[in-house]
N, C-alpha and C. Protein backbone atom coordinates (compact mmCIF):
# COMPACT_ATOMS: atom_id res chain seq x y z
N UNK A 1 0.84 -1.18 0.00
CA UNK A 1 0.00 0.00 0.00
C UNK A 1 0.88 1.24 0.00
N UNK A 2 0.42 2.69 -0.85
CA UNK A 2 1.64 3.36 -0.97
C UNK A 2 0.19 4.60 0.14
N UNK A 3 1.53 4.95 0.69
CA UNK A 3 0.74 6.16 1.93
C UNK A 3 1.31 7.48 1.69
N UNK A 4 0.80 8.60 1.53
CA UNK A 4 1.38 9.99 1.55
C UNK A 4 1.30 10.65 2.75
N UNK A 5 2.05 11.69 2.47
CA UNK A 5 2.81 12.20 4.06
C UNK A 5 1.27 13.02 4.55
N UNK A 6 1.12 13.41 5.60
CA UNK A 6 0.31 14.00 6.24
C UNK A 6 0.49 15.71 5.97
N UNK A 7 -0.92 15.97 5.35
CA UNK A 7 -1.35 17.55 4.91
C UNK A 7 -0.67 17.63 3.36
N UNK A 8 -0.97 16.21 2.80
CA UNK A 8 -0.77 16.68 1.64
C UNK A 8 -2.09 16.91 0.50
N UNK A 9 -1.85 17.73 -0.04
CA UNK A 9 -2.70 18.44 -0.85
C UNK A 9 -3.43 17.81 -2.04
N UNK A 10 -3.88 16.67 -2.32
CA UNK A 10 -4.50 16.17 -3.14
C UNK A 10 -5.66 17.05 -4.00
N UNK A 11 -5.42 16.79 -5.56
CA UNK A 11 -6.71 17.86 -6.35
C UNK A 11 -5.78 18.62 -6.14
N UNK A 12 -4.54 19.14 -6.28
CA UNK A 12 -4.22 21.18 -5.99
C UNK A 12 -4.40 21.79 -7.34
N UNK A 13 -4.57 22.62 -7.37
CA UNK A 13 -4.68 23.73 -8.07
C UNK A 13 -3.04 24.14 -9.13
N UNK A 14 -3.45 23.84 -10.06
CA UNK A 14 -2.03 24.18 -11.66
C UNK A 14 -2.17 26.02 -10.93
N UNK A 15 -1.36 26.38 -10.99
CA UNK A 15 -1.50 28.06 -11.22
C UNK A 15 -0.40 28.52 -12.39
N UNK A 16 -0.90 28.89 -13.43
CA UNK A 16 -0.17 29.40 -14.60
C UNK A 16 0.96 28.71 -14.81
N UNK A 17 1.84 30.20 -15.33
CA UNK A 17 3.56 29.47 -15.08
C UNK A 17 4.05 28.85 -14.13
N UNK A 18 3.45 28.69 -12.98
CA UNK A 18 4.29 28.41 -12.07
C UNK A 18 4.62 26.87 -11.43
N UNK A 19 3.84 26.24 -12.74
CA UNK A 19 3.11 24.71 -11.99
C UNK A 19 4.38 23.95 -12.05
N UNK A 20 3.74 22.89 -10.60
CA UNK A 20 4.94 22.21 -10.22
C UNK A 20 4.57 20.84 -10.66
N UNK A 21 5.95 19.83 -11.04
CA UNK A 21 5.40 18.76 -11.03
C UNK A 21 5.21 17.78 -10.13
N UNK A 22 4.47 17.48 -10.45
CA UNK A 22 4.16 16.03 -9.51
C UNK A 22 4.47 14.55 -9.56
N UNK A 23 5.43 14.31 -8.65
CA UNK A 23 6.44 13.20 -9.11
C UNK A 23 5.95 11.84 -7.62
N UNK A 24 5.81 10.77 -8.42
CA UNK A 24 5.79 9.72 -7.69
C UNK A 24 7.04 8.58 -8.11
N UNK A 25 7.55 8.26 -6.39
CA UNK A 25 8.62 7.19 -6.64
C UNK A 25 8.30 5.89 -5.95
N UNK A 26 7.93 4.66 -6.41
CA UNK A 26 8.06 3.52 -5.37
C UNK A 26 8.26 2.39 -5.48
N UNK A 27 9.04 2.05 -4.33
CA UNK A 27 9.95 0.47 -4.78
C UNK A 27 9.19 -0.16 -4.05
N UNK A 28 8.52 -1.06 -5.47
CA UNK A 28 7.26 -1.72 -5.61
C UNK A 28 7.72 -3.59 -5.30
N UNK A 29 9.23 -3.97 -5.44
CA UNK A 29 9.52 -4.87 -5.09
C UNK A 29 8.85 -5.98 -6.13
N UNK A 30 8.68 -5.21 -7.39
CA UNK A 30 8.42 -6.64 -8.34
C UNK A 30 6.53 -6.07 -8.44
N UNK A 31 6.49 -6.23 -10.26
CA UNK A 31 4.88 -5.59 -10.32
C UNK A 31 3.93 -6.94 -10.25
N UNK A 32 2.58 -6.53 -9.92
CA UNK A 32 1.74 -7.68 -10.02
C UNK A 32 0.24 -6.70 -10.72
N UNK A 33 -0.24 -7.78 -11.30
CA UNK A 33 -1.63 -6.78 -11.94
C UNK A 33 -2.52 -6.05 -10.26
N UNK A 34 -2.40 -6.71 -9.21
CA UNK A 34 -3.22 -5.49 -8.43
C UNK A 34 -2.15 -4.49 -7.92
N UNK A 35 -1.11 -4.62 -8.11
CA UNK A 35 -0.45 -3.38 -8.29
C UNK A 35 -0.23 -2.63 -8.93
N UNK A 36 -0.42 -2.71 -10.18
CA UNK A 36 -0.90 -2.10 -10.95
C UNK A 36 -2.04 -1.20 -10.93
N UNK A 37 -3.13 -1.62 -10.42
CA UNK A 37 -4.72 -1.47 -10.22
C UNK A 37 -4.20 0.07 -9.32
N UNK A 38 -3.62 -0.14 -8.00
CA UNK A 38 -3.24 0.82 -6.82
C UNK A 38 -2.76 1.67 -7.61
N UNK A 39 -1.65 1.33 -8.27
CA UNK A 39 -0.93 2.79 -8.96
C UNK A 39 -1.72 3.45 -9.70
N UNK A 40 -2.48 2.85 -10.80
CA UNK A 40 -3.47 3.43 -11.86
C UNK A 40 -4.03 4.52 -10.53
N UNK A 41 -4.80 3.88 -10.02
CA UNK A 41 -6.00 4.99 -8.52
C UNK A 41 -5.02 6.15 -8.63
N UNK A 42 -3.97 6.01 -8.02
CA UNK A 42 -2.81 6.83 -7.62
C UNK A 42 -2.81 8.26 -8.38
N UNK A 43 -2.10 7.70 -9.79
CA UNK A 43 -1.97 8.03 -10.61
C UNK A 43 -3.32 9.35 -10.81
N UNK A 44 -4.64 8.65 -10.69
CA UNK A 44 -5.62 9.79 -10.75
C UNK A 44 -5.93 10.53 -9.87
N UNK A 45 -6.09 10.03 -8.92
CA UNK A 45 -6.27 10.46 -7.86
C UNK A 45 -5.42 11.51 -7.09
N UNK A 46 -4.36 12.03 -7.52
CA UNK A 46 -3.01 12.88 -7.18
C UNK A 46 -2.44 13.44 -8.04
N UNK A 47 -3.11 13.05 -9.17
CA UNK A 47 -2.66 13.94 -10.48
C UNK A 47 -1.53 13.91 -10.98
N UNK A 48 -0.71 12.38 -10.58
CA UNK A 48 0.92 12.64 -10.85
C UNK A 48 1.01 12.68 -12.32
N UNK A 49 2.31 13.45 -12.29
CA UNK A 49 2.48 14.20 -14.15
C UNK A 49 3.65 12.76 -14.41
N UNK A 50 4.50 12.58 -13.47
CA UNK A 50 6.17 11.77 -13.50
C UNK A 50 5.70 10.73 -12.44
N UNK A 51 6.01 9.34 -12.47
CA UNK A 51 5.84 8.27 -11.80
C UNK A 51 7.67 7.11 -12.09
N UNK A 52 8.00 6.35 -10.99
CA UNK A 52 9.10 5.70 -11.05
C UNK A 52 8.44 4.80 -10.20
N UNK A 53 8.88 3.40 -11.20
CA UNK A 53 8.67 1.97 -10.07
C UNK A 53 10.08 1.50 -10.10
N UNK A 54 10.38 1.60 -8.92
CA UNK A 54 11.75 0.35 -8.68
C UNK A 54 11.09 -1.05 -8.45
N UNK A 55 12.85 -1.61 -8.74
CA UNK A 55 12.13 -2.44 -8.67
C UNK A 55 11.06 -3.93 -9.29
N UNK A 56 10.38 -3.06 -10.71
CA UNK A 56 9.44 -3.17 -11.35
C UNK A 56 9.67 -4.74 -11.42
N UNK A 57 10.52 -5.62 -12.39
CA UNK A 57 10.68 -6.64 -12.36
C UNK A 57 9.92 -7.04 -13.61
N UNK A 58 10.29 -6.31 -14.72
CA UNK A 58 9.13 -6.54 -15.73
C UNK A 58 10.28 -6.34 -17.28
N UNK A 59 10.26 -7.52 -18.08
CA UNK A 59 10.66 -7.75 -19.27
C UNK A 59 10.03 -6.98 -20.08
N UNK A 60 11.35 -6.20 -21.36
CA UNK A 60 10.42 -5.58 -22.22
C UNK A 60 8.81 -6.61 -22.81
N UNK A 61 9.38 -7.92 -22.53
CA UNK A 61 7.88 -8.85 -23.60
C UNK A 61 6.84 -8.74 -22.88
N UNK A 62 7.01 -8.17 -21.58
CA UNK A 62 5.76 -8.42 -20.59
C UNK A 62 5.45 -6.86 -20.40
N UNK A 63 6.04 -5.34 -20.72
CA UNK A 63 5.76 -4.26 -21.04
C UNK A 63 4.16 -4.16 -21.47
N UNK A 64 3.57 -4.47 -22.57
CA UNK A 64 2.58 -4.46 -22.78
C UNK A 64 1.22 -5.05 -21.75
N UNK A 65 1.60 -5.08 -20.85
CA UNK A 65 0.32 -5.94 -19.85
C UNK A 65 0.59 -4.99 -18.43
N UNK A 66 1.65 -3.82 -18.67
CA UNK A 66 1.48 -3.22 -17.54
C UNK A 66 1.24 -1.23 -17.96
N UNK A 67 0.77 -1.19 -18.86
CA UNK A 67 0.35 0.13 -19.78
C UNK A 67 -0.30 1.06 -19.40
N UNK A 68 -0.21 2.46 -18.79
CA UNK A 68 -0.74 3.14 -18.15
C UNK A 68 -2.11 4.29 -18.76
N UNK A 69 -2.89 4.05 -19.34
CA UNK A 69 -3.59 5.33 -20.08
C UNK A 69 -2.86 6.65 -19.83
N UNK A 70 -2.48 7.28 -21.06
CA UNK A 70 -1.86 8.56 -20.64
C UNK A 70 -0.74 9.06 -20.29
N UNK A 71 -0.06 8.08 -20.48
CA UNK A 71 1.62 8.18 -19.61
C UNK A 71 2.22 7.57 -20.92
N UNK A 72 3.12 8.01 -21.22
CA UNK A 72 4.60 7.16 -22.45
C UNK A 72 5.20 6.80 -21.58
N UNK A 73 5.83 5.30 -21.57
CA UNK A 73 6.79 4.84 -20.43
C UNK A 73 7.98 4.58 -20.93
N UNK A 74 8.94 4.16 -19.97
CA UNK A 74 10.55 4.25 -20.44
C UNK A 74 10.37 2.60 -19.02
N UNK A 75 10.46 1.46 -20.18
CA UNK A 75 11.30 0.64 -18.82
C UNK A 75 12.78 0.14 -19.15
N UNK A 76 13.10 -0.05 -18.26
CA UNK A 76 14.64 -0.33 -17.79
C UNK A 76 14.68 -1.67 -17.52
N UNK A 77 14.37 -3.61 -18.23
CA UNK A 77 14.31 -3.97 -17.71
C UNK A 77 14.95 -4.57 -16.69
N UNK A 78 14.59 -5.95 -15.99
CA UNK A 78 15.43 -6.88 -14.89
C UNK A 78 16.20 -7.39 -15.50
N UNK A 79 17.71 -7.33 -14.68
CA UNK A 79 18.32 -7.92 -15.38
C UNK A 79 19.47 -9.23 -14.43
N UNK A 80 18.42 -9.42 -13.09
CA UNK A 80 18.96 -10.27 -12.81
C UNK A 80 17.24 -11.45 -12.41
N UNK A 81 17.42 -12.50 -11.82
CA UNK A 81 16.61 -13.03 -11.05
C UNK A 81 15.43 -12.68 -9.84
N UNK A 82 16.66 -11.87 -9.06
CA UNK A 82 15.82 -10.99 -8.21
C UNK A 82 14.61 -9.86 -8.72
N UNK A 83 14.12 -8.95 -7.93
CA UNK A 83 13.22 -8.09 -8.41
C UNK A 83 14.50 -7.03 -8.77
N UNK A 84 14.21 -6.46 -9.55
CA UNK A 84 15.38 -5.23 -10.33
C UNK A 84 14.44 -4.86 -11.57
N UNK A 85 14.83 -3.31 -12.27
CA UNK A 85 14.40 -2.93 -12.78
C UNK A 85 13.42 -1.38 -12.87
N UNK A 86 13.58 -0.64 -13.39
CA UNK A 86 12.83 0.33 -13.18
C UNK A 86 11.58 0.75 -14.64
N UNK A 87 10.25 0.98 -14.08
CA UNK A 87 9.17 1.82 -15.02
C UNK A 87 9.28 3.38 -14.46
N UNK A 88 9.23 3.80 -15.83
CA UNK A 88 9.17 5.30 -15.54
C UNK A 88 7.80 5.86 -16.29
N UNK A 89 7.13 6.56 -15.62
CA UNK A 89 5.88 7.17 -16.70
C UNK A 89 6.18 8.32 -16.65
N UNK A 90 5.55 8.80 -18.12
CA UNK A 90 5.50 10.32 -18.46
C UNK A 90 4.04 10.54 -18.79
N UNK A 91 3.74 11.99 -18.22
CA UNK A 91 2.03 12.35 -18.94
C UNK A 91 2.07 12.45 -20.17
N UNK A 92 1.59 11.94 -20.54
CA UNK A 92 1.25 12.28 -22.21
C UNK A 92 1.28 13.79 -22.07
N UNK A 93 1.73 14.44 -22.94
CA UNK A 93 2.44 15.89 -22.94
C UNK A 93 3.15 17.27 -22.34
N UNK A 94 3.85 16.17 -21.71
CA UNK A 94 4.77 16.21 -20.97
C UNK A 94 5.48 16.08 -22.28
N UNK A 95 7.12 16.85 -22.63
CA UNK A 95 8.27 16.45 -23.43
C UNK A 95 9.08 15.78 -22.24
N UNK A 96 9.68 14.29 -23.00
CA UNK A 96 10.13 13.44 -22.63
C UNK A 96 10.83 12.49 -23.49
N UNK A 97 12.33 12.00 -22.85
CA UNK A 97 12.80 11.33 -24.12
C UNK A 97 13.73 10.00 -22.95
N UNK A 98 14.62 8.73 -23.57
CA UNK A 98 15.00 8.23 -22.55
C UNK A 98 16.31 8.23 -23.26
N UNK A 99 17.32 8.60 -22.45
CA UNK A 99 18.84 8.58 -22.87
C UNK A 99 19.57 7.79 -21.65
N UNK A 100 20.41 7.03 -22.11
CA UNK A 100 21.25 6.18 -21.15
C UNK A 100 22.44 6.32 -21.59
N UNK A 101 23.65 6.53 -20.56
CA UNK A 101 25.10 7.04 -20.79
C UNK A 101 25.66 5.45 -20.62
């Protein structure tokens, strides 16, 4: 279960130029479809623009079964046995690109 800190502002208010983004990070310890389900809620429910799963544990072949409406994703997959791996979402228009050094 992912918990947010106390007096946080859920629904806030964009104000013009000044808007901030809204970034979610969590090491999810390996995805499962009802984790998935939680994040999707999340995701609406808080308005996140940027999302990161550690963790994730998810092969590019299995990419397609964890697809977010609205988000372009960047995964990183596992590359050992263990849980490893990271999903990254972007809002759909949001500019976003994935570069690795």
């Amino acid at each position: 279960m992912i918990s947010f800190k106390k007096g946080y502002k859920k629904d806030r208010p964009r104000q013009g130029k000044s808007q901030r983004l809204q970034i979610l990070q969590w090491n999810a310890g390996g995805m499962s479809p009802d984790k998935k389900i939680q994040i999707q809620k999340i995701l609406q429910t808080y308005d996140v623009d940027i999302f990161t799963i550690m963790e994730a544990n998810i092969s590019d072949d299995k990419l397609k079964y964890y697809q977010f409406p609205g988000y372009t994703l960047y995964n990183l997959p596992k590359y050992r046995q263990v849980a490893s791996g990271i999903l990254t979402g972007v809002k759909d228009g949001l500019t976003s690109h994935l570069m690795l050094r």
